[in-house]
N, C-alpha and C. Protein backbone atom coordinates (compact mmCIF):
# COMPACT_ATOMS: atom_id res chain seq x y z
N UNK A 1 -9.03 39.20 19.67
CA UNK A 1 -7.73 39.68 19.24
C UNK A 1 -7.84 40.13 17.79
N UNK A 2 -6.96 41.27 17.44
CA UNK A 2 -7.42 41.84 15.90
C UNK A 2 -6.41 41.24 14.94
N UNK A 3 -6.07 41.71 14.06
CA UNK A 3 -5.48 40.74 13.04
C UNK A 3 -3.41 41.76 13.82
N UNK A 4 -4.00 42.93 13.98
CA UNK A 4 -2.72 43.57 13.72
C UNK A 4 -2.35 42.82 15.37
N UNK A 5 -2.93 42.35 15.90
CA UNK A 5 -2.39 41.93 17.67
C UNK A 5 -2.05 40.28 17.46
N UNK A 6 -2.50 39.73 16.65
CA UNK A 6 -2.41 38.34 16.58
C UNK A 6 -1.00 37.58 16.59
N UNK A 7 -1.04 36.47 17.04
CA UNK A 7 0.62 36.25 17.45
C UNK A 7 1.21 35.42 15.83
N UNK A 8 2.23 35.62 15.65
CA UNK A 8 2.91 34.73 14.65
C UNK A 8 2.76 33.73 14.36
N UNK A 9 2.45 32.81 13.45
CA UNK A 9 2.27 31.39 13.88
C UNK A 9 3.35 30.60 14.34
N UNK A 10 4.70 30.96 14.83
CA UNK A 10 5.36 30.49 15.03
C UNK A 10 5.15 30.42 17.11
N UNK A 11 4.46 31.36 17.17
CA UNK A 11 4.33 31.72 18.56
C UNK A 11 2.69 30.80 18.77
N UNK A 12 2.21 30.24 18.02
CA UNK A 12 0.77 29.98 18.35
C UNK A 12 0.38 28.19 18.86
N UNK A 13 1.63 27.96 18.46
CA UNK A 13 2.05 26.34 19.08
C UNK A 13 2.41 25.84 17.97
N UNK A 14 2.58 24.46 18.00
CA UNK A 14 3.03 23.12 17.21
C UNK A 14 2.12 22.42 16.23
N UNK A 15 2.32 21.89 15.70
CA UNK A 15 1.42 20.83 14.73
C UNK A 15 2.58 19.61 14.35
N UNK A 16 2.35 18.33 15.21
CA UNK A 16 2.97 17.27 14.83
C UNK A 16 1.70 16.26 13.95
N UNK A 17 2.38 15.74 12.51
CA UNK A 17 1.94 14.68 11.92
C UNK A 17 2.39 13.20 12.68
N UNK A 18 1.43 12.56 13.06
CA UNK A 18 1.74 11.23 13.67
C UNK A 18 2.40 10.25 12.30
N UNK A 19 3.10 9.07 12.56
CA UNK A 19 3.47 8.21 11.73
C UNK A 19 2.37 7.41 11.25
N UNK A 20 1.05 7.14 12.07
CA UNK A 20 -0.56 6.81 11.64
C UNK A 20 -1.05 7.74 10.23
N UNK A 21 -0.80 8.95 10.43
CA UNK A 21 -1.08 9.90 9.52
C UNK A 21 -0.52 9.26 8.17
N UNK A 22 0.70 9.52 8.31
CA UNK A 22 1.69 9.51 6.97
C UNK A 22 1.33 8.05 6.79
N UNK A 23 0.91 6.88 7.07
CA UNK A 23 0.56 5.70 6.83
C UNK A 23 -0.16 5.77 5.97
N UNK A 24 -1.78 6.00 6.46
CA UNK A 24 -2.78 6.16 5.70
C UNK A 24 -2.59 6.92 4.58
N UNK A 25 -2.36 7.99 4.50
CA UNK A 25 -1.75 8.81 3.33
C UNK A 25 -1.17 7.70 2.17
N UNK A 26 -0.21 7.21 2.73
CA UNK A 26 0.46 6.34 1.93
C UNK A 26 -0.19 5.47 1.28
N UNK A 27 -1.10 4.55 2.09
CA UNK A 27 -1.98 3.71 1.84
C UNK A 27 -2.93 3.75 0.59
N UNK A 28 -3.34 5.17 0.65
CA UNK A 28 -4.87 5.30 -0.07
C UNK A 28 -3.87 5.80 -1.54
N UNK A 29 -2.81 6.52 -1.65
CA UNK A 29 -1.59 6.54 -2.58
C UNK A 29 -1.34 5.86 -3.55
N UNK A 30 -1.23 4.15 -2.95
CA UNK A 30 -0.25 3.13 -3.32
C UNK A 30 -1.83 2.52 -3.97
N UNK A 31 -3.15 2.58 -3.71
CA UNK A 31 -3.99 1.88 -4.04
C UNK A 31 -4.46 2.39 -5.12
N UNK A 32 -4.38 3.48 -5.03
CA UNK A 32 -4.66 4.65 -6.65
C UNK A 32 -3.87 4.65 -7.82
N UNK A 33 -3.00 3.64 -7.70
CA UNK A 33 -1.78 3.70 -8.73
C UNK A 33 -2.43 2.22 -9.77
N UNK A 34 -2.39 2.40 -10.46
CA UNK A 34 -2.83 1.24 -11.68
C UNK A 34 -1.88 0.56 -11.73
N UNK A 35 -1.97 -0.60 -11.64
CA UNK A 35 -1.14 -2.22 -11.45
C UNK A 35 -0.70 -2.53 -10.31
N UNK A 36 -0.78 -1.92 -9.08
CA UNK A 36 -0.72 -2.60 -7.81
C UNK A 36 -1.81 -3.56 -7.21
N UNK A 37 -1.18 -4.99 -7.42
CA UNK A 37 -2.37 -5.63 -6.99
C UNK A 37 -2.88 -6.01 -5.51
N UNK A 38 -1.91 -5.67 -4.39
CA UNK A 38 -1.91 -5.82 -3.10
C UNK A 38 -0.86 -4.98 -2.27
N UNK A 39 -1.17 -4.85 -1.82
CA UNK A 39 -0.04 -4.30 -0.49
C UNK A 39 0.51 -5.97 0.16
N UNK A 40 1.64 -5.62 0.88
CA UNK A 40 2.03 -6.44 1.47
C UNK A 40 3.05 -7.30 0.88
N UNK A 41 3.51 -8.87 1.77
CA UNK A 41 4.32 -9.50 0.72
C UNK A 41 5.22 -10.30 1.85
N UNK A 42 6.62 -9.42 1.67
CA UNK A 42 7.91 -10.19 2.29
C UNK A 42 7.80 -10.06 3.44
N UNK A 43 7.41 -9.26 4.43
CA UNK A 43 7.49 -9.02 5.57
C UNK A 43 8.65 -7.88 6.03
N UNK A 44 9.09 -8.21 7.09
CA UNK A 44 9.68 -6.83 7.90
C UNK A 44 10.73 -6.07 7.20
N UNK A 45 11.81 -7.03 5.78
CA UNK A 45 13.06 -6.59 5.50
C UNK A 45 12.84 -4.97 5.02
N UNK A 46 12.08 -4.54 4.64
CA UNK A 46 12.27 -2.93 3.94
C UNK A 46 11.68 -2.17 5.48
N UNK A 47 11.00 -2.49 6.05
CA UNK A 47 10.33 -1.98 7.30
C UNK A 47 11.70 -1.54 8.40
N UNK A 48 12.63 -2.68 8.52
CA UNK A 48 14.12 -2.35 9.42
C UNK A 48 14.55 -1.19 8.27
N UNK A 49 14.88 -1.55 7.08
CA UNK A 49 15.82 -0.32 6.31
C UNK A 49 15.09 1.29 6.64
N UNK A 50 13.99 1.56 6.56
CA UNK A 50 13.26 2.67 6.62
C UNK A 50 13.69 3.21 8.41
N UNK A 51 13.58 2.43 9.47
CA UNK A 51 14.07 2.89 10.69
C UNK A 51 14.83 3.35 11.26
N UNK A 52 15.96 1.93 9.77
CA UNK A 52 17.57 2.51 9.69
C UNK A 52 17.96 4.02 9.56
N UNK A 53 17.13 4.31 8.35
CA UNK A 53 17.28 5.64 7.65
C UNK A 53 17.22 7.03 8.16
N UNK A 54 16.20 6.57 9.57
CA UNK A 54 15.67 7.95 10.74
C UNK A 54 15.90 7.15 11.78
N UNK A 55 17.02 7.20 12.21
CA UNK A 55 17.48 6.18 13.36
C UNK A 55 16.87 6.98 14.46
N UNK A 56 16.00 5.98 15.47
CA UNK A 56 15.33 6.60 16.66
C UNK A 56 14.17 7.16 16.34
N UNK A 57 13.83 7.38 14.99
CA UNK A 57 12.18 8.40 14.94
C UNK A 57 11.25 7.60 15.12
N UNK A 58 10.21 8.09 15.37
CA UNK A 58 8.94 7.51 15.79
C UNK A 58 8.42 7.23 14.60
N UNK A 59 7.61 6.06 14.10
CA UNK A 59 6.61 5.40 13.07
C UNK A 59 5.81 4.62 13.19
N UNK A 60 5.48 4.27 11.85
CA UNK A 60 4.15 3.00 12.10
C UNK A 60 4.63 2.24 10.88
N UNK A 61 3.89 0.97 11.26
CA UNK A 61 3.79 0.15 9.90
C UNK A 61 2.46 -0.51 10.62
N UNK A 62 1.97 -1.03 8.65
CA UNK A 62 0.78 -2.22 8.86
C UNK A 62 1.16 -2.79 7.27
N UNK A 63 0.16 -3.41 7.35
CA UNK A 63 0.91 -4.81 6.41
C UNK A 63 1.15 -3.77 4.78
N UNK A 64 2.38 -3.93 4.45
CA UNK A 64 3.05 -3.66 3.08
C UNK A 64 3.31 -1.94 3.45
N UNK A 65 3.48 -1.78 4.60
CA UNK A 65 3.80 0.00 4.21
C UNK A 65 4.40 0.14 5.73
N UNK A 66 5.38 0.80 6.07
CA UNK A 66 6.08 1.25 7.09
C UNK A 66 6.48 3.06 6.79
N UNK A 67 6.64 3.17 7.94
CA UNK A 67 6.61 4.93 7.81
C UNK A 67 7.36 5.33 8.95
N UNK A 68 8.43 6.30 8.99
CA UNK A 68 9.60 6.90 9.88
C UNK A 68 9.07 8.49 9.71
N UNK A 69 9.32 8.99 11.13
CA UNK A 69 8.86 10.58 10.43
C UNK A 69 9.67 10.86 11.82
N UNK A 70 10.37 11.89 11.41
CA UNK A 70 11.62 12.85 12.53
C UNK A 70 11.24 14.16 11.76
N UNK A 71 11.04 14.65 13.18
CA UNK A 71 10.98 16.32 12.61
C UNK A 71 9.92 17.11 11.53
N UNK A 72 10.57 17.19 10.18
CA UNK A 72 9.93 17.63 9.36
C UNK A 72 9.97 16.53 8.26
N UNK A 73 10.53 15.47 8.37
CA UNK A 73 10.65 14.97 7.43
C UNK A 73 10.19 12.96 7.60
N UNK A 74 10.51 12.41 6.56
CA UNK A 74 9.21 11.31 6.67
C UNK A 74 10.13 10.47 5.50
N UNK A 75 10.23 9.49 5.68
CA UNK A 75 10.88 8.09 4.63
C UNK A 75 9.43 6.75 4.67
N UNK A 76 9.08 6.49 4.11
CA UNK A 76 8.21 5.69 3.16
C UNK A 76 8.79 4.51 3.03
N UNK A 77 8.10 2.94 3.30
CA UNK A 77 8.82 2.06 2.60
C UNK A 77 7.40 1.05 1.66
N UNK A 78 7.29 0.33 0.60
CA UNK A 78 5.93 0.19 0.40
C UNK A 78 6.58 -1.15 -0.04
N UNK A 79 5.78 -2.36 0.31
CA UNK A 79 6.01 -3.79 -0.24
C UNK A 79 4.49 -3.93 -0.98
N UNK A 80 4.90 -4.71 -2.12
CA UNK A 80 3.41 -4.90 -3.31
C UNK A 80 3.73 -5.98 -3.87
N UNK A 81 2.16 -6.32 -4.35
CA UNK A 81 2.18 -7.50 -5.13
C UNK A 81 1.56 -6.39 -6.48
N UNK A 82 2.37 -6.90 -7.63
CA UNK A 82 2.08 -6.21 -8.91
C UNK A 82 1.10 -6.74 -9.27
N UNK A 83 0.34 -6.44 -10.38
CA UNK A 83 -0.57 -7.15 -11.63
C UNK A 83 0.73 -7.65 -12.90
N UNK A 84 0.29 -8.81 -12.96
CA UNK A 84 1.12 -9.56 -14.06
C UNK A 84 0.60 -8.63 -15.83
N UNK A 85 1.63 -8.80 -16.19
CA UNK A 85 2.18 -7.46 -17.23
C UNK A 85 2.66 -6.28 -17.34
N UNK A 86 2.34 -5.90 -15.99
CA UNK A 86 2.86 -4.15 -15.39
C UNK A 86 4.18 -4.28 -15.65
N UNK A 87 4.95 -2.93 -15.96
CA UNK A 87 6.10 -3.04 -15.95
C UNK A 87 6.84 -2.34 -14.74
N UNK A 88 7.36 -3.16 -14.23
CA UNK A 88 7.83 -3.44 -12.93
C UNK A 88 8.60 -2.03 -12.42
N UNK A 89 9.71 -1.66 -13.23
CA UNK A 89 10.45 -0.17 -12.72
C UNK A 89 9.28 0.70 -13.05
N UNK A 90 8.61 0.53 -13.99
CA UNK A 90 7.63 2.28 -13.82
C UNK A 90 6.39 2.09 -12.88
N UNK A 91 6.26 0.76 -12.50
CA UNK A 91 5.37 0.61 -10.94
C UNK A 91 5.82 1.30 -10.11
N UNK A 92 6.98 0.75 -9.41
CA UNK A 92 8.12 1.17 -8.45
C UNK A 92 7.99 2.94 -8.66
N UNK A 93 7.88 3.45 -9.93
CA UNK A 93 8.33 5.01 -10.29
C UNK A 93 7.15 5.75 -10.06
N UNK A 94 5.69 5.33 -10.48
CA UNK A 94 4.95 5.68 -10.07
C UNK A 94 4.16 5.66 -8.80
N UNK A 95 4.29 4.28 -8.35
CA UNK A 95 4.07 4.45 -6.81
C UNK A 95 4.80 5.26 -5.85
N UNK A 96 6.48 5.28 -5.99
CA UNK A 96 7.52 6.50 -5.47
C UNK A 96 6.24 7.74 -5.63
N UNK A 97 5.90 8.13 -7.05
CA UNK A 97 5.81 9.65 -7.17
C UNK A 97 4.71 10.05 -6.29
N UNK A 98 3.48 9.01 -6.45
CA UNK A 98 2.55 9.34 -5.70
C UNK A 98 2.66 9.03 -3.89
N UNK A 99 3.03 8.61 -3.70
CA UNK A 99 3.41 8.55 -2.33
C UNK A 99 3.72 10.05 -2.03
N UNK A 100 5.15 9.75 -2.78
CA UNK A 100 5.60 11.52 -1.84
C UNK A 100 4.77 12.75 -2.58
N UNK A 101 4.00 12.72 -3.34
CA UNK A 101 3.24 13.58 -3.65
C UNK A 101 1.84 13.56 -2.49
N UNK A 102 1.41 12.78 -2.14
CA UNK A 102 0.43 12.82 -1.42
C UNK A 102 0.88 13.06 0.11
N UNK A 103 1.51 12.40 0.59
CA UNK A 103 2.49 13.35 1.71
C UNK A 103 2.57 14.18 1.56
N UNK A 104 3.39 14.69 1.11
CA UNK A 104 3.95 16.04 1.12
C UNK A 104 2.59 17.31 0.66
N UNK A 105 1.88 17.12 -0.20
CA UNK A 105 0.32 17.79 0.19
C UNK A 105 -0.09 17.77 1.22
N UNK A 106 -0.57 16.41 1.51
CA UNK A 106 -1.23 16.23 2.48
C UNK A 106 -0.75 16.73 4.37
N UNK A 107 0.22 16.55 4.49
CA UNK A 107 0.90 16.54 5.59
C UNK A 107 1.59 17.55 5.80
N UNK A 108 2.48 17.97 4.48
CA UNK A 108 4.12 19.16 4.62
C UNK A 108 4.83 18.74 5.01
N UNK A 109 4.95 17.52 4.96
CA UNK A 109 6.13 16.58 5.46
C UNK A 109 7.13 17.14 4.39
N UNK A 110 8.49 16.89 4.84
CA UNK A 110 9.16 16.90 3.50
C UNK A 110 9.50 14.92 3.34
N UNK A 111 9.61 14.74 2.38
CA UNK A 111 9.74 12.78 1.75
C UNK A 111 11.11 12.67 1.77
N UNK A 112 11.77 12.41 2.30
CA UNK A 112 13.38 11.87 2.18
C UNK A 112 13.36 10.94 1.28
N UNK A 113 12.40 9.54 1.11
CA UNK A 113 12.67 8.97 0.77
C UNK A 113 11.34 7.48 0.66
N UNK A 114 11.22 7.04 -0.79
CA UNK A 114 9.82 6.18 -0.51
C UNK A 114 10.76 5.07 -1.62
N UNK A 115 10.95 3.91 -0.72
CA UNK A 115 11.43 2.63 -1.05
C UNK A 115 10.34 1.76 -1.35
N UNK A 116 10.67 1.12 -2.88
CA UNK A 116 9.56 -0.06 -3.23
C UNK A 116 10.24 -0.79 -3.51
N UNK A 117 9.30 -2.32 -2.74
CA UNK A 117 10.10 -3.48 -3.29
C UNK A 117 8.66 -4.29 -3.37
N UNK A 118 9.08 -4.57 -4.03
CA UNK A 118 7.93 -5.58 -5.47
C UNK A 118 8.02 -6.91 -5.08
N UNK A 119 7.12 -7.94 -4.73
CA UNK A 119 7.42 -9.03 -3.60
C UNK A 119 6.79 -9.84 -4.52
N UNK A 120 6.14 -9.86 -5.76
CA UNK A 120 5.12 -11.25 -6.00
C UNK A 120 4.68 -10.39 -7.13
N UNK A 121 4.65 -10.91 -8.23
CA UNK A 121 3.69 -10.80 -9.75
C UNK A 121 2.52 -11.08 -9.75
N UNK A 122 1.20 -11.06 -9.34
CA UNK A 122 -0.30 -11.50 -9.26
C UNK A 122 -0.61 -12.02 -10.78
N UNK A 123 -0.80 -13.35 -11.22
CA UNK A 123 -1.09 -14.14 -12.10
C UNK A 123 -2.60 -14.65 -12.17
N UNK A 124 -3.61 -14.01 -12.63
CA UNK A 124 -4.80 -14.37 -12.22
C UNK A 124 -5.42 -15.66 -12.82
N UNK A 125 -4.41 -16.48 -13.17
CA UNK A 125 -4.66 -17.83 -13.37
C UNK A 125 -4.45 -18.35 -12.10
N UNK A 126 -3.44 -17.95 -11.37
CA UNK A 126 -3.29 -18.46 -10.47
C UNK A 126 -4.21 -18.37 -9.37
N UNK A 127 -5.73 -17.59 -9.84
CA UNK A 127 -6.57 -17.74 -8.66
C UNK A 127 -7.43 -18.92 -8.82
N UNK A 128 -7.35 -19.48 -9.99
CA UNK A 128 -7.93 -20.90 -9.81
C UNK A 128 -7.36 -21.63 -9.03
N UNK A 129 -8.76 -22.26 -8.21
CA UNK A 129 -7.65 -23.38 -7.34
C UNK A 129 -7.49 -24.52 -7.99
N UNK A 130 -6.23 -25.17 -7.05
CA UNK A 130 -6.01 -26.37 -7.86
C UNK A 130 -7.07 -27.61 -7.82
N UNK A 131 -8.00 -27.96 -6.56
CA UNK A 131 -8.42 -29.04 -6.54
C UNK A 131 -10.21 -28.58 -7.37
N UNK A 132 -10.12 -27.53 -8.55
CA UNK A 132 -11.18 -27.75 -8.95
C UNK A 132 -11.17 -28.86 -10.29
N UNK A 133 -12.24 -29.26 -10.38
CA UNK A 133 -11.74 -30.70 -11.74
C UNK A 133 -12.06 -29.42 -13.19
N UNK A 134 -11.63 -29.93 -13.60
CA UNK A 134 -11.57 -29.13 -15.08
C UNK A 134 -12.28 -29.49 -16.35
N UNK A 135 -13.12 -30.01 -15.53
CA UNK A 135 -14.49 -31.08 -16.50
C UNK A 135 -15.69 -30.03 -16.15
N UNK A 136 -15.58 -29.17 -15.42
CA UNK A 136 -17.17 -28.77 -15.22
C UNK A 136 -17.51 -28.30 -16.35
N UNK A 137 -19.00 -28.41 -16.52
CA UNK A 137 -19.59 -27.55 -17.83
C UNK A 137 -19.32 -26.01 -17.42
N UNK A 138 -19.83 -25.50 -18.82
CA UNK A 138 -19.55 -24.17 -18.45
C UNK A 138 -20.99 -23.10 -18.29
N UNK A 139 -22.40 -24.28 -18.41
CA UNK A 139 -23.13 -23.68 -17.98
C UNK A 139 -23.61 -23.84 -16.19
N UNK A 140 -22.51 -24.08 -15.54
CA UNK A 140 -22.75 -23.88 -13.75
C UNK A 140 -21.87 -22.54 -13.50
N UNK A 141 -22.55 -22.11 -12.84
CA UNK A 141 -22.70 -20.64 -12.41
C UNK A 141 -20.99 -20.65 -11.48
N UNK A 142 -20.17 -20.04 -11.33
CA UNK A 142 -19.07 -19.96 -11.29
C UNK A 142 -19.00 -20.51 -9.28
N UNK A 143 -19.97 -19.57 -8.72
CA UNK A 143 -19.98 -19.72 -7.15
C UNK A 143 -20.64 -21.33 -7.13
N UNK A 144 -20.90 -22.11 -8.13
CA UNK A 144 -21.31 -23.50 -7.63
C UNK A 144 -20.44 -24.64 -8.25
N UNK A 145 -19.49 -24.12 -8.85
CA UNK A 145 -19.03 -25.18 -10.05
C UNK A 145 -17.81 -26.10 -8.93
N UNK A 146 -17.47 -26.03 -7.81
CA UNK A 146 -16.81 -26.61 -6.94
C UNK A 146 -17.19 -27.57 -6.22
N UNK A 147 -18.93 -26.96 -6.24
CA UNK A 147 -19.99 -28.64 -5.95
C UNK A 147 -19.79 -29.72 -6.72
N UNK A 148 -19.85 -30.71 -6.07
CA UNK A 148 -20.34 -32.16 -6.98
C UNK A 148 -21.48 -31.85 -7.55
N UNK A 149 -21.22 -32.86 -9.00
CA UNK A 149 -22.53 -32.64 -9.61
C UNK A 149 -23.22 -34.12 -9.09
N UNK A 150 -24.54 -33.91 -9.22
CA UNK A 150 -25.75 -34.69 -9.43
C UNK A 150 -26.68 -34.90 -9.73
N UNK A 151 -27.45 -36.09 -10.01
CA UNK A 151 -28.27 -36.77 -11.36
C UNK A 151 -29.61 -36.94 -10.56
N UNK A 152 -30.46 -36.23 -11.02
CA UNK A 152 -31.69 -36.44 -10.61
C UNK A 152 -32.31 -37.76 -11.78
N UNK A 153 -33.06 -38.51 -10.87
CA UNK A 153 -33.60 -39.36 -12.14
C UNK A 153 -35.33 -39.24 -11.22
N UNK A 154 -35.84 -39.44 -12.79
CA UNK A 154 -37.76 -39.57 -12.38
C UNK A 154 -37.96 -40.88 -11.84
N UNK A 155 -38.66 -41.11 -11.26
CA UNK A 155 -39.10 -42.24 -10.76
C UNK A 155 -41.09 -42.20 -11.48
C-alpha cells in the first residue's frame, strides 16, 4: 500500500493501555523521586477513592499504587513511606508531577488525577532492632554483632 492509499489512523484499529501498564509506569515514577522511602503503607483506603473517581473502569493495584483508566484517561493513587526530613507537601508535589508526567509520555493517557497519601516517616534509627544489646564493641563487623560473644582461652 503507498503512502497516498494508506488508511487514516483512525481507520487502522485501536490501541488500549492496560491498567498493568499505567501501574508500572507509575511505579518506576514514584521510585525516581528523592525521599520516597517505600511504596506501600495503609492499605486499600486511597485504592476505593481512585475507583470511586472512574466508577466502573477497569484497573490494577499492587502494594502502594492503584490505577483506574476509562477511555482516555487514567487517575493514580500512590501510598509511601517518606525518608525522615523530607518535606512532606513537596514529596506529595513531586511525586504528583512525576507520575502524571510519566504517564502521560509514556502512555497518552490523559492524568485526571494522582492522589498521595504519605502513610509512615522512615526513621533509620528505627532500623535498629530492639533486642540488640548496646554493649557490642565497635570493632565486630555489623552482620555479626547480634551473635553472642565468646572467650576463647589457651589451654
Amino acid at each position: 500500500m503507498s503512502a497516498s492509499t494508506a488508511l487514516p489512523a483512525s481507520q487502522r484499529g485501536t490501541t488500549t493501555i492496560g491498567g498493568a501498564v499505567v501501574l508500572a509506569v507509575a511505579r518506576g515514577a514514584v521510585r525516581g523521586v528523592a525521599g520516597v522511602h517505600a511504596l506501600g503503607g495503609a492499605g486499600p483506603r486511597s485504592a476505593g477513592a481512585v475507583r470511586g473517581r472512574l466508577a466502573g473502569s477497569p484497573g490494577a493495584s499492587a502494594r502502594g499504587l492503584s490505577v483506574a483508566v476509562e477511555g482516555g484517561s487514567t487517575s493514580v493513587a500512590v501510598e509511601l513511606v517518606a525518608q525522615h526530613g523530607t518535606s512532606l507537601p513537596a514529596l506529595a508535589e513531586a511525586v504528583r508531577r512525576a507520575v502524571a508526567e510519566a504517564v502521560q509520555t509514556l502512555t497518552g493517557l490523559r492524568v485526571a488525577a494522582v492522589d498521595v497519601l504519605v502513610t509512615d516517616v522512615h526513621v533509620p534509627s528505627d532500623d535498629v532492632p530492639t533486642d540488640v544489646p548496646t554493649d557490642v564493641p565497635t570493632d565486630v563487623p555489623a552482620e555479626r554483632s547480634h551473635l553472642p560473644r565468646t572467650r576463647t582461652t589457651a589451654r
